[in-house]
C-alpha atoms as a PDB file:
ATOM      1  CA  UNK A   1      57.448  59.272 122.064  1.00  0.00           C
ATOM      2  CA  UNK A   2      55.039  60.304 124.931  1.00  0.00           C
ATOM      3  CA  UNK A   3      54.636  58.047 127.618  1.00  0.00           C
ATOM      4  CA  UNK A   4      51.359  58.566 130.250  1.00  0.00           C
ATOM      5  CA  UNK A   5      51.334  56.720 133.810  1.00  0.00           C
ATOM      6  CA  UNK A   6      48.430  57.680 136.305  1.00  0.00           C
ATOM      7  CA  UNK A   7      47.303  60.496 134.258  1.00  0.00           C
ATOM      8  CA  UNK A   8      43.403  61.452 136.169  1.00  0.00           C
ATOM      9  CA  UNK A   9      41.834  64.252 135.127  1.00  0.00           C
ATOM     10  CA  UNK A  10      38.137  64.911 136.881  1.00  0.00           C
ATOM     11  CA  UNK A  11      35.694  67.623 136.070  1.00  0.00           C
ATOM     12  CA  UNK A  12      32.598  67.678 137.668  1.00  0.00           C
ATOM     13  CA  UNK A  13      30.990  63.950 136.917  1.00  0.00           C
ATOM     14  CA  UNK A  14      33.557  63.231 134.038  1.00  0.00           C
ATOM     15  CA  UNK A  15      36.768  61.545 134.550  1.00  0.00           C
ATOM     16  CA  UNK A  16      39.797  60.817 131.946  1.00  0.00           C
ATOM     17  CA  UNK A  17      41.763  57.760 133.817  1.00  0.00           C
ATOM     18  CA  UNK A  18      44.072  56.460 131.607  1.00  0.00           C
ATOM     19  CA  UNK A  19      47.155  53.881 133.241  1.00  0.00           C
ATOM     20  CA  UNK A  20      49.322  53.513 131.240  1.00  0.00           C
ATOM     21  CA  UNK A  21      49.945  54.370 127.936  1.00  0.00           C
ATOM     22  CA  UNK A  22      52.509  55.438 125.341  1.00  0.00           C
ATOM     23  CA  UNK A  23      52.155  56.814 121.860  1.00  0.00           C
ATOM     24  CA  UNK A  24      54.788  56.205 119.187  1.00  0.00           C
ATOM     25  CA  UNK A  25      55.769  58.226 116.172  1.00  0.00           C
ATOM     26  CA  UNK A  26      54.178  58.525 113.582  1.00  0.00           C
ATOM     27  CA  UNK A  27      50.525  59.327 112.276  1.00  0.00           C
ATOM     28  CA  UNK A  28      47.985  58.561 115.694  1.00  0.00           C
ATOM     29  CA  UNK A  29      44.331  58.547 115.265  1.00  0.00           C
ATOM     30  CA  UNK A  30      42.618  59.312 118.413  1.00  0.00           C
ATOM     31  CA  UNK A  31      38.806  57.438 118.102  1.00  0.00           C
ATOM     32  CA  UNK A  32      35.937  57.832 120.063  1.00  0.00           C
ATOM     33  CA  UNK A  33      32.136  58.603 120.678  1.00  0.00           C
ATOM     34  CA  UNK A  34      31.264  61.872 121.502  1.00  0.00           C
ATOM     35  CA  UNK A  35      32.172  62.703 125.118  1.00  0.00           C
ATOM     36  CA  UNK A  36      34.659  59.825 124.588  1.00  0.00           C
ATOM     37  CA  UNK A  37      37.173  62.278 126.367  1.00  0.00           C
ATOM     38  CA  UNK A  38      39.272  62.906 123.004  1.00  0.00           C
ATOM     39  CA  UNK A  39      39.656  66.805 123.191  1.00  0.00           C
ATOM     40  CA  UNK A  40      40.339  66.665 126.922  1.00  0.00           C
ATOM     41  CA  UNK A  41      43.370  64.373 126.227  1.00  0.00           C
ATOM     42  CA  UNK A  42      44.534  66.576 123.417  1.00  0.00           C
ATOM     43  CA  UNK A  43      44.743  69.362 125.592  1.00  0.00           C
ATOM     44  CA  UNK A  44      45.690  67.875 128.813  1.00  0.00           C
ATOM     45  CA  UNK A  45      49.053  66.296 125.993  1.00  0.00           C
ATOM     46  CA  UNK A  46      49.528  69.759 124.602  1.00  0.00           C
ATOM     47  CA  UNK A  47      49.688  71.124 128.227  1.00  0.00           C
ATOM     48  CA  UNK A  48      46.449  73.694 127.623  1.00  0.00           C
ATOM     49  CA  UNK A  49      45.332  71.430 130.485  1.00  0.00           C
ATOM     50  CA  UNK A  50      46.686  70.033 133.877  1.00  0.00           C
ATOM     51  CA  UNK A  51      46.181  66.515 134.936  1.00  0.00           C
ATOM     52  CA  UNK A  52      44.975  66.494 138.810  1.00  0.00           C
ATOM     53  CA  UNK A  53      47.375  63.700 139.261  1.00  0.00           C
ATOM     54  CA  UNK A  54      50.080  61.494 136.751  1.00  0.00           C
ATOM     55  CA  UNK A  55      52.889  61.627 134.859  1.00  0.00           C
ATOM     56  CA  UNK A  56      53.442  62.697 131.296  1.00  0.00           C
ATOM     57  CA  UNK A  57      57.191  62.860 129.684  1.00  0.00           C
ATOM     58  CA  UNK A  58      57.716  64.001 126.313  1.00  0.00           C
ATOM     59  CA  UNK A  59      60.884  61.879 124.977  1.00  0.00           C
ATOM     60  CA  UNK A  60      61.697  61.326 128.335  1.00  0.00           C
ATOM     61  CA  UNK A  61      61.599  65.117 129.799  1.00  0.00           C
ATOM     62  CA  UNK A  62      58.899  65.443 132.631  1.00  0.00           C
ATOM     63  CA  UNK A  63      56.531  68.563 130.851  1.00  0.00           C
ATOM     64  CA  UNK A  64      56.012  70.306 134.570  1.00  0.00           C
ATOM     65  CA  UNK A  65      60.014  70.114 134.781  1.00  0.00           C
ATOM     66  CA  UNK A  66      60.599  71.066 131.143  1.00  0.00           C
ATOM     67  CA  UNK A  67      57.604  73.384 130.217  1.00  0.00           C
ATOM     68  CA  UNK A  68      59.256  75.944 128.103  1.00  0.00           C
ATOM     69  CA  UNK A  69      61.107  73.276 126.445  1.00  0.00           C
ATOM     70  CA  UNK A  70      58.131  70.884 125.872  1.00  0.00           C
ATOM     71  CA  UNK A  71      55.719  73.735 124.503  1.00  0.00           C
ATOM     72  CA  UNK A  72      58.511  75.054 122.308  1.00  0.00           C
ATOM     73  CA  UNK A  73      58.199  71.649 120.608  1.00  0.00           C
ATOM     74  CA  UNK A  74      54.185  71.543 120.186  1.00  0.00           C
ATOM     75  CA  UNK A  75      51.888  72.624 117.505  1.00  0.00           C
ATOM     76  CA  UNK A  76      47.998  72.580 117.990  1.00  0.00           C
ATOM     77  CA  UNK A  77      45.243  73.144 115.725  1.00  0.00           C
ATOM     78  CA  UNK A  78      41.982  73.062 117.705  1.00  0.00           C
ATOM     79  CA  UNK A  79      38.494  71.903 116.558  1.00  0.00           C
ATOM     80  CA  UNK A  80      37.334  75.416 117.173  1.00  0.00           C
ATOM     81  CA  UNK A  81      39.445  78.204 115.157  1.00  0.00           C
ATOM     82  CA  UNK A  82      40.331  81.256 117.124  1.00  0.00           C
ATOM     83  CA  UNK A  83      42.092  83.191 114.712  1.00  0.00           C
ATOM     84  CA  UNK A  84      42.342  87.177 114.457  1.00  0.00           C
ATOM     85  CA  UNK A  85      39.837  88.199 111.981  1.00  0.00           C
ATOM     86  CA  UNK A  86      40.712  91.919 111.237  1.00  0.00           C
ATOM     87  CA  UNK A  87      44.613  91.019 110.305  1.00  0.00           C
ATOM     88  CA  UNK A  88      45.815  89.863 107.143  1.00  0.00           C
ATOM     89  CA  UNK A  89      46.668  86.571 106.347  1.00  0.00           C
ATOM     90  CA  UNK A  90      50.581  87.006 105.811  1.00  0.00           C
ATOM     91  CA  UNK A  91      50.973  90.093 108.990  1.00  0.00           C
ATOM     92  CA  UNK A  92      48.731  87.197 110.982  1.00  0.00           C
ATOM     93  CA  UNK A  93      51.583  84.451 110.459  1.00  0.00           C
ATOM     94  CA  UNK A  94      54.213  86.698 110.806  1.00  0.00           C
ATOM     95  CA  UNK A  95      52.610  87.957 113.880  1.00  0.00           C
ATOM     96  CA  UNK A  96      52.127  84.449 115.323  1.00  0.00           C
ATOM     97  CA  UNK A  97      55.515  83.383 113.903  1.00  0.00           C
ATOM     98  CA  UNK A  98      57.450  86.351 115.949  1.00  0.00           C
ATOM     99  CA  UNK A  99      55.836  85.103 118.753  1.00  0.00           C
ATOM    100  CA  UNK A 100      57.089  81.674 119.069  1.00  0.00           C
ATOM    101  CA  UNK A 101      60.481  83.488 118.140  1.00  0.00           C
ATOM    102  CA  UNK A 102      60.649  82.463 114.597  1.00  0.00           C
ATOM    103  CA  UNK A 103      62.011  85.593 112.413  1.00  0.00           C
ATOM    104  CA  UNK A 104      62.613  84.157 109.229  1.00  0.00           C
ATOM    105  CA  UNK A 105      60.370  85.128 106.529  1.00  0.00           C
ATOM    106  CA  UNK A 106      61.378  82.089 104.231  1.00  0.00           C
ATOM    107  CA  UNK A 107      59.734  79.375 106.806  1.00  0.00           C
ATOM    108  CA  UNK A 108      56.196  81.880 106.472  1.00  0.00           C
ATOM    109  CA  UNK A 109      56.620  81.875 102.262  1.00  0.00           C
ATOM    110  CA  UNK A 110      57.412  78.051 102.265  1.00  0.00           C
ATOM    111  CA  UNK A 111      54.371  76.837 104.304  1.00  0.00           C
ATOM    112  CA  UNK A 112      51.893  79.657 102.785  1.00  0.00           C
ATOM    113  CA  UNK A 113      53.635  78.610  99.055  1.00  0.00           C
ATOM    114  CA  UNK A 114      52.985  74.842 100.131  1.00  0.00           C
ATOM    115  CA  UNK A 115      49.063  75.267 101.689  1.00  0.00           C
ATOM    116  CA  UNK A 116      48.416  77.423  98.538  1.00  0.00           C
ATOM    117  CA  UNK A 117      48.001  81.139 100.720  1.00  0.00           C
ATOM    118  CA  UNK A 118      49.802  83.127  98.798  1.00  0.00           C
ATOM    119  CA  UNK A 119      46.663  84.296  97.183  1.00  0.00           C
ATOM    120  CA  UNK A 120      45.014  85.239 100.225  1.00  0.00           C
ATOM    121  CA  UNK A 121      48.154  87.136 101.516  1.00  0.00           C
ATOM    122  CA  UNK A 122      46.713  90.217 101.936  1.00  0.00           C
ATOM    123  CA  UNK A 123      43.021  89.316 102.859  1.00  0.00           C
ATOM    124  CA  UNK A 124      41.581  89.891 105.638  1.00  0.00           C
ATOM    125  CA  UNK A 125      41.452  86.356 107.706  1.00  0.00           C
ATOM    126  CA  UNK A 126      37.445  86.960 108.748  1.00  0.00           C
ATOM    127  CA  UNK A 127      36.908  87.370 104.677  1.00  0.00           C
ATOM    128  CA  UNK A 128      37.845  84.165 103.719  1.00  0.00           C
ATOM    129  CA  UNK A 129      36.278  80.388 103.782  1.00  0.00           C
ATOM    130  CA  UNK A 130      36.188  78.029 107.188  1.00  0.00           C
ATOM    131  CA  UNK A 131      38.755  76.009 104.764  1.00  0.00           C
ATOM    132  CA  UNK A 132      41.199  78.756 104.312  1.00  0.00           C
ATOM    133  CA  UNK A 133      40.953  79.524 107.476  1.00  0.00           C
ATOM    134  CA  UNK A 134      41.706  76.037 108.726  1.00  0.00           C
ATOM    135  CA  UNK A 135      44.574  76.054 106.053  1.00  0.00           C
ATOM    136  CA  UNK A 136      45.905  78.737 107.693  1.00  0.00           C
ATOM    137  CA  UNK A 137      45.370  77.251 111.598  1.00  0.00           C
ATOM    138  CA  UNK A 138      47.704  74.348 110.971  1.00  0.00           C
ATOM    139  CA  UNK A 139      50.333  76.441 108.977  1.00  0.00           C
ATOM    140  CA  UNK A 140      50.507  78.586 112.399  1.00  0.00           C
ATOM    141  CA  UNK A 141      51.196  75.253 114.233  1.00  0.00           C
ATOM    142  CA  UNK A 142      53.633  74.312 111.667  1.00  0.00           C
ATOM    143  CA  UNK A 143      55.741  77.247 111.980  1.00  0.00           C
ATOM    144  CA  UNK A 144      58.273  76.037 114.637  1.00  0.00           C
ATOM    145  CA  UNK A 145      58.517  72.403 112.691  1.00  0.00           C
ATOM    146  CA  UNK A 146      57.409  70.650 115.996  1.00  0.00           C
ATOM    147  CA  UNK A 147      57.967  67.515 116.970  1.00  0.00           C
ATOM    148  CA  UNK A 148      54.477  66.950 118.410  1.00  0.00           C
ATOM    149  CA  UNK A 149      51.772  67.960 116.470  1.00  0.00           C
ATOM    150  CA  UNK A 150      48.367  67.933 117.544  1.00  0.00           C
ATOM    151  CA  UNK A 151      44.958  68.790 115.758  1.00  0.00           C
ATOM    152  CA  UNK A 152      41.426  68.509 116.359  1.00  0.00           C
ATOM    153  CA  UNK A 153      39.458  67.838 113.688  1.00  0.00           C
ATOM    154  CA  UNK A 154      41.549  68.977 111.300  1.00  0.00           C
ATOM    155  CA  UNK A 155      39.545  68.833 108.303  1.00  0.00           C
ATOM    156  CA  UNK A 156      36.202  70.525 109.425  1.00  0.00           C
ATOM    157  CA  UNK A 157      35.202  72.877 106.465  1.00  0.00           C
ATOM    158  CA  UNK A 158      37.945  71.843 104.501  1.00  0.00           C
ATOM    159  CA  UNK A 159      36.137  70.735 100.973  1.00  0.00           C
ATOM    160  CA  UNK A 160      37.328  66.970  98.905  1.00  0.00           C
ATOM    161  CA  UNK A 161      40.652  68.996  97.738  1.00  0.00           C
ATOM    162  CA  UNK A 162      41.770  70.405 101.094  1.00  0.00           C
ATOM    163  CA  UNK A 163      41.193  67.268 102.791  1.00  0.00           C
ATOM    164  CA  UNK A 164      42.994  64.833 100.411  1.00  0.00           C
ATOM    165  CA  UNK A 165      45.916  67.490 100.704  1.00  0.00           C
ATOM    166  CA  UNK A 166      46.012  67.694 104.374  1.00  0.00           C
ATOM    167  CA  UNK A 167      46.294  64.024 105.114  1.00  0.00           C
ATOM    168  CA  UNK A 168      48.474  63.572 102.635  1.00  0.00           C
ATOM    169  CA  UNK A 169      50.892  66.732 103.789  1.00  0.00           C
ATOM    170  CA  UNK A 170      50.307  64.933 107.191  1.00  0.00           C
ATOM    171  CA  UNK A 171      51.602  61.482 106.477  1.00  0.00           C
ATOM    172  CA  UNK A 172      54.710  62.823 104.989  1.00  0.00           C
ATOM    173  CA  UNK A 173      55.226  65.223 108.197  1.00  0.00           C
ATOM    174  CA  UNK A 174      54.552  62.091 110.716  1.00  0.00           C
ATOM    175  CA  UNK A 175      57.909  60.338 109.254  1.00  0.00           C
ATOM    176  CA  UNK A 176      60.448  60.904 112.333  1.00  0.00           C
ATOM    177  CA  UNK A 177      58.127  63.095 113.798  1.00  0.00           C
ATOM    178  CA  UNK A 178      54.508  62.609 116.067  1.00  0.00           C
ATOM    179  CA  UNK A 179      51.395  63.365 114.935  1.00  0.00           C
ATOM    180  CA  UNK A 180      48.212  63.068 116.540  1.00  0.00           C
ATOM    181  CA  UNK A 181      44.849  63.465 115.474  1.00  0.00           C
ATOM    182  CA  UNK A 182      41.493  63.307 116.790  1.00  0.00           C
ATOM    183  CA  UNK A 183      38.871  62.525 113.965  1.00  0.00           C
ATOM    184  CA  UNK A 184      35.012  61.136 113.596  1.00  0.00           C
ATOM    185  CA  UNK A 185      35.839  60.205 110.236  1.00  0.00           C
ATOM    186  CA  UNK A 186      37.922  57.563 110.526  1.00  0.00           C
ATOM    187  CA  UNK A 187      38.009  56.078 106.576  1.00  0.00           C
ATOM    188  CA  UNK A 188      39.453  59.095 105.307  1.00  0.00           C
ATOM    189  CA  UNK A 189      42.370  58.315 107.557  1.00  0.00           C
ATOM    190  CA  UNK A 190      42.541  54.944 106.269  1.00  0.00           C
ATOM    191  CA  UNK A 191      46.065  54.628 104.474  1.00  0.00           C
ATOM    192  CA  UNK A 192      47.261  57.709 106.650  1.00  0.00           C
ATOM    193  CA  UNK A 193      47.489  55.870 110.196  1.00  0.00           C
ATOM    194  CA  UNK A 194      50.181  54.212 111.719  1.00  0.00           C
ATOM    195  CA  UNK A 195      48.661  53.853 115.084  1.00  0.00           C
ATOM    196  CA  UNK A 196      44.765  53.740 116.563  1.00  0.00           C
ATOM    197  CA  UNK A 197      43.965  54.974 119.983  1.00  0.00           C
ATOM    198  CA  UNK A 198      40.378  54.159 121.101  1.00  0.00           C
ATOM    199  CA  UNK A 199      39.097  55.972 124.051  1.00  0.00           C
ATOM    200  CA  UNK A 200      35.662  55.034 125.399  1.00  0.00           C
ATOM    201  CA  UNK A 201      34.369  56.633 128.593  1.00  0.00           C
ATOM    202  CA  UNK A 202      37.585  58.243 129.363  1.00  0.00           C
ATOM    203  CA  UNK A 203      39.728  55.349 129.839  1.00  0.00           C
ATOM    204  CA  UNK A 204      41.956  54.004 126.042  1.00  0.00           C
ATOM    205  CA  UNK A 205      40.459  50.633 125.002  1.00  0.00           C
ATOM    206  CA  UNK A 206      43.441  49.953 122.394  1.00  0.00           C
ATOM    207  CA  UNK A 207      46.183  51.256 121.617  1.00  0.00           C
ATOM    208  CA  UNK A 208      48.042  49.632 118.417  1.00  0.00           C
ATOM    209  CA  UNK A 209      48.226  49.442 114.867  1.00  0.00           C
ATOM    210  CA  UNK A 210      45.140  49.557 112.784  1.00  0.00           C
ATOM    211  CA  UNK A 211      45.550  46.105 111.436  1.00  0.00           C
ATOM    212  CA  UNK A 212      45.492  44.610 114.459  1.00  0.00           C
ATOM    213  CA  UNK A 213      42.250  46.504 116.154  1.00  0.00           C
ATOM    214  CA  UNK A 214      40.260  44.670 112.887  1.00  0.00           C
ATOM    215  CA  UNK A 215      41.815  41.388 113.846  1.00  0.00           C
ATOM    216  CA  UNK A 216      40.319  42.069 116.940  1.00  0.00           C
ATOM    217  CA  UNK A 217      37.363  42.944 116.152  1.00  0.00           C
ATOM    218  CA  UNK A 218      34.617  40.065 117.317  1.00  0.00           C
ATOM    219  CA  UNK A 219      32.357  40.413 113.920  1.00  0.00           C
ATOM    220  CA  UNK A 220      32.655  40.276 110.477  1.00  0.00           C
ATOM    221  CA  UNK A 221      31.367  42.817 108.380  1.00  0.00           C
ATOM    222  CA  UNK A 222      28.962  41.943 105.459  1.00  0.00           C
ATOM    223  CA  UNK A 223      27.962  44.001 102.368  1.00  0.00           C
ATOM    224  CA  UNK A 224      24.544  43.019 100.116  1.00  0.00           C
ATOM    225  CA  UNK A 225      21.271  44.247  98.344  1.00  0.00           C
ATOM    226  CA  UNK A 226      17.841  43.635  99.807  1.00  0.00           C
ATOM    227  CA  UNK A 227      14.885  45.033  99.004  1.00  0.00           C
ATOM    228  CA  UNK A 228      13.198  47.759 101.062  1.00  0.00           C
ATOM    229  CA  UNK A 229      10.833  45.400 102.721  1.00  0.00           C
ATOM    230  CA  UNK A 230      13.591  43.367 103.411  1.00  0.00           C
ATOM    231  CA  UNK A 231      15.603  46.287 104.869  1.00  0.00           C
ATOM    232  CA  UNK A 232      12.978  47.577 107.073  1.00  0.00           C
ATOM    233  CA  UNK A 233      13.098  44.289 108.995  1.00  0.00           C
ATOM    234  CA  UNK A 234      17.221  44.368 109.584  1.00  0.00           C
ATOM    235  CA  UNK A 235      17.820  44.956 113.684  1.00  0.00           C
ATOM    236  CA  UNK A 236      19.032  48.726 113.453  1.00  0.00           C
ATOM    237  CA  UNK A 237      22.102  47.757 115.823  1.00  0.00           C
ATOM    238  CA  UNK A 238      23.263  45.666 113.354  1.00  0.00           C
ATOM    239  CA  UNK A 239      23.470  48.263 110.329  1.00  0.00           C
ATOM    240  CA  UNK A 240      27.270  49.855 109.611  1.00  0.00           C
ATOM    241  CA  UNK A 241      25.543  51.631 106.353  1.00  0.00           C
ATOM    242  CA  UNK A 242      23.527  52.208 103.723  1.00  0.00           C
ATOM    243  CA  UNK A 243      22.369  53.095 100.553  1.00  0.00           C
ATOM    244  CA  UNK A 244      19.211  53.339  98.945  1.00  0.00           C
ATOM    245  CA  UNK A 245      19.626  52.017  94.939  1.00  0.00           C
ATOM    246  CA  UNK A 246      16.764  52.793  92.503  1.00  0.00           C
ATOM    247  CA  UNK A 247      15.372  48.769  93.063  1.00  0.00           C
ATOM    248  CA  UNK A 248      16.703  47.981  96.779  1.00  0.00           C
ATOM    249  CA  UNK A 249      19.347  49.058  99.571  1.00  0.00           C
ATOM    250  CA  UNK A 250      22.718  48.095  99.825  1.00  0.00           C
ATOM    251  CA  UNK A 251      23.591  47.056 103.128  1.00  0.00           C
ATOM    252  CA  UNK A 252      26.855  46.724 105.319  1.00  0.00           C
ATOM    253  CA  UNK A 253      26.252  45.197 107.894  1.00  0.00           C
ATOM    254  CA  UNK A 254      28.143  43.632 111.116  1.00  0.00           C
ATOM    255  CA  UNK A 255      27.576  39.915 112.497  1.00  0.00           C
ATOM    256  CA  UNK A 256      29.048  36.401 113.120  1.00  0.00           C
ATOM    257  CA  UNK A 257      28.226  34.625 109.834  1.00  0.00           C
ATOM    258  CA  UNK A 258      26.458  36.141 106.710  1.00  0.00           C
ATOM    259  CA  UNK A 259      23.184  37.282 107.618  1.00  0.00           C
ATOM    260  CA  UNK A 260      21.045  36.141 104.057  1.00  0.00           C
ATOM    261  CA  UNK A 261      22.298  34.206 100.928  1.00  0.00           C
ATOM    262  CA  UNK A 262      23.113  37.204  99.182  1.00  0.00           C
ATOM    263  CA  UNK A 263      25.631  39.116 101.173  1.00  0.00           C
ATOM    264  CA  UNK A 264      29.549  39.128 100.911  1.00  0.00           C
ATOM    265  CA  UNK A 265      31.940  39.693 103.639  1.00  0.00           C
ATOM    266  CA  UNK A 266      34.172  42.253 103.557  1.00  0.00           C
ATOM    267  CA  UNK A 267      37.506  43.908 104.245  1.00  0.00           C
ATOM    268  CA  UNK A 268      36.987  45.638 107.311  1.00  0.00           C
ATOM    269  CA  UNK A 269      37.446  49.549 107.517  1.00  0.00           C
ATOM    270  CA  UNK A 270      38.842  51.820 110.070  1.00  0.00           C
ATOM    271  CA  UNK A 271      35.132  52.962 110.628  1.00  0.00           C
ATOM    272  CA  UNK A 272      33.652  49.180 110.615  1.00  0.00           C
ATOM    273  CA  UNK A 273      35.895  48.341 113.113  1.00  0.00           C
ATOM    274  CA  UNK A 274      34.988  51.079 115.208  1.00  0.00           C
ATOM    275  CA  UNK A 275      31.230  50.139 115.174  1.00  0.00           C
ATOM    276  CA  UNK A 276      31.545  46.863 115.468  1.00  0.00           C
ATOM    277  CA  UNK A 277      33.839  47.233 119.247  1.00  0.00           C
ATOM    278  CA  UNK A 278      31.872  49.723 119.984  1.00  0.00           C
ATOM    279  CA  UNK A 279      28.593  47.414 119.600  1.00  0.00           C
ATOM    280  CA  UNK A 280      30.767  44.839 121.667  1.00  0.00           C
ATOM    281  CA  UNK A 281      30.677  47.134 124.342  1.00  0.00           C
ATOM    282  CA  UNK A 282      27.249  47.400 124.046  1.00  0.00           C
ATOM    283  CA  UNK A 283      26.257  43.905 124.161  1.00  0.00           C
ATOM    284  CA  UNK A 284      28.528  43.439 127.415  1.00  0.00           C
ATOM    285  CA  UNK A 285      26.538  45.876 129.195  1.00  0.00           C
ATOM    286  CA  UNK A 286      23.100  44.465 128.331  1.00  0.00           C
END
C-alpha cells in the first residue's frame, strides 16, 4: 500500500494538491483529462520527482528515509521510451538487469521467453517496432519483480495482440502485488481494474472501485439509432459516441431519462463513466 498526506507539488501555474489518499493493491487505473496531473503523480510516486511539501510511505517506510530501499522495489515504464538504440535486445536487458544488481540470466530468458523476445535477441533495439520496443520497456521494469509497478501508457504502439497480452500479463502480476497505470483508454482496462483513481485539475476526485464510481455517476447512459438529420440536432455535450450505419447513426449518449422513444439504457463503461463526471463538472461550473 502507498499512503499520500499533504503531498503539493507546484510548477510554475500548475499545482498537484492531493490530501489524503491511499492506493491499495492490486490493478489501479489512474484517469484523467489531459493536464489532469497523471504523469506528474507517477513520477512524483516513483520518486523521479520531489514533492515541495507531504508525506509519501511505501508500506509504511517514509521514501526520503528509505530511498535505496523504496527504489529497489519500483519498476517504471514511461509514456515516452528512452531505450538504447545501438545495443541488442538481450546485451540491453542484461545491461539494465546488472544494473539494478540482478545477475541471473534465467530471470532475463523467463521474461524475454514470456513477452515473446527471444526472436529479437540479437536485434538491434532502434530496428525494431514502437511495440517491441514497449515489450521490451516493461520487461526492464519487471526485472527486479517489484512490488510497485508503474507505467505510463503502457500500450502506446502496441497492436490488438500486444495489448490483450499486456493487460492480461498485468492482472495476473497485480495479485499480492501494486500496479498502477495511467491510461486514456479506459474500456480496454475494463475487467483488468481493481481500483479507479480520477484526478481532475490536480487534486483526486475518487478514489475506489470501479463499480462504485458508475453508481455514482449522476446520468444514465443511453444507446439508439437516429437518422442523420436527427443526429445533427443532438447537443454535442451530450454525445459519449458514435457510429455512422449505412441508413442512420448509432448513438450513446448520456442524460437523466431516455432522450427519444427509441433508445435503450445501458450498462455503464469505465469510459461512460468518465464522461459523464467529467460533464458533471462541467455543468457545476456553468
Amino acid at each position: 500500500m502507498i499512503s499520500v498526506e499533504g503531498l503539493v507539488r507546484q510548477a510554475g501555474t500548475y499545482r498537484l494538491e492531493i490530501g489524503k489518499a491511499r492506493l491499495q493493491m492490486g490493478l489501479n487505473l489512474i484517469v484523467g483529462a489531459n493536464g489532469a496531473g497523471k504523469t506528474t503523480l507517477m513520477e512524483i510516486l516513483t520518486t523521479l520527482q520531489a514533492p515541495d511539501e507531504g508525506t509519501i510511505l511505501y508500506k509504511g517506510r517514509k521514501a526520503t528515509d528509505h530511498l535505496p530501499l523504496v527504489r529497489s522495489q519500483i519498476g517504471y515504464v514511461p509514456s515516452d521510451i528512452e531505450l538504447y538504440g545501438d545495443m541488442k535486445v538481450g546485451k540491453l536487458l542484461t545491461y539494465l538487469a546488472e544494473m539494478k544488481g540482478i545477475c541471473s540470466p534465467e530471470i532475463i530468458d523467463r521474461l524475454m521467453e514470456e513477452f515473446r523476445l527471444e526472436a529479437h535477441r540479437r536485434t538491434k533495439v532502434k530496428n525494431l517496432s514502437q511495440g517491441v520496443q514497449r515489450r521490451i520497456a516493461v520487461v526492464q521494469a519487471l526485472l527486479a519483480s517489484p512490488s510497485f509497478l508503474f507505467l505510463d501508457e503502457p500500450l502506446n504502439g502496441m497492436d490488438a495482440e500486444e495489448r490483450k497480452f499486456l493487460i492480461a500479463y498485468l492482472t495476473r502480476y497485480a495479485k499480492g502485488r501494486m500496479v498502477i497505470v495511467a491510461a486514456h483508454e479506459l474500456n480496454e482496462w475494463e475487467d483488468a481494474t481493481d481500483t479507479v483513481v480520477w484526478l481532475h485539475k490536480g487534486r483526486i476526485r475518487y478514489n475506489g472501485s470501479p463499480r462504485a464510481w458508475k453508481l455514482a455517476a449522476p446520468l444514465k447512459v443511453w444507446e439508439g439509432e437516429v437518422s442523420l438529420k436527427e443526429f445533427e440536432t443532438i447537443p454535442e455535450q451530450s454525445i459519449i459516441h458514435f457510429r455512422m450505419l449505412p441508413q442512420g447513426v448509432r448513438v450513446r449518449r448520456m442524460g437523466h431519462s431516455a432522450p427519444g422513444p427509441g433508445y435503450s439504457e445501458k450498462e455503464p463503461t469505465l469510459e461512460d463513466t468518465f464522461f459523464v463526471h467529467m460533464d458533471a463538472l462541467t455543468q457545476q461550473r456553468a
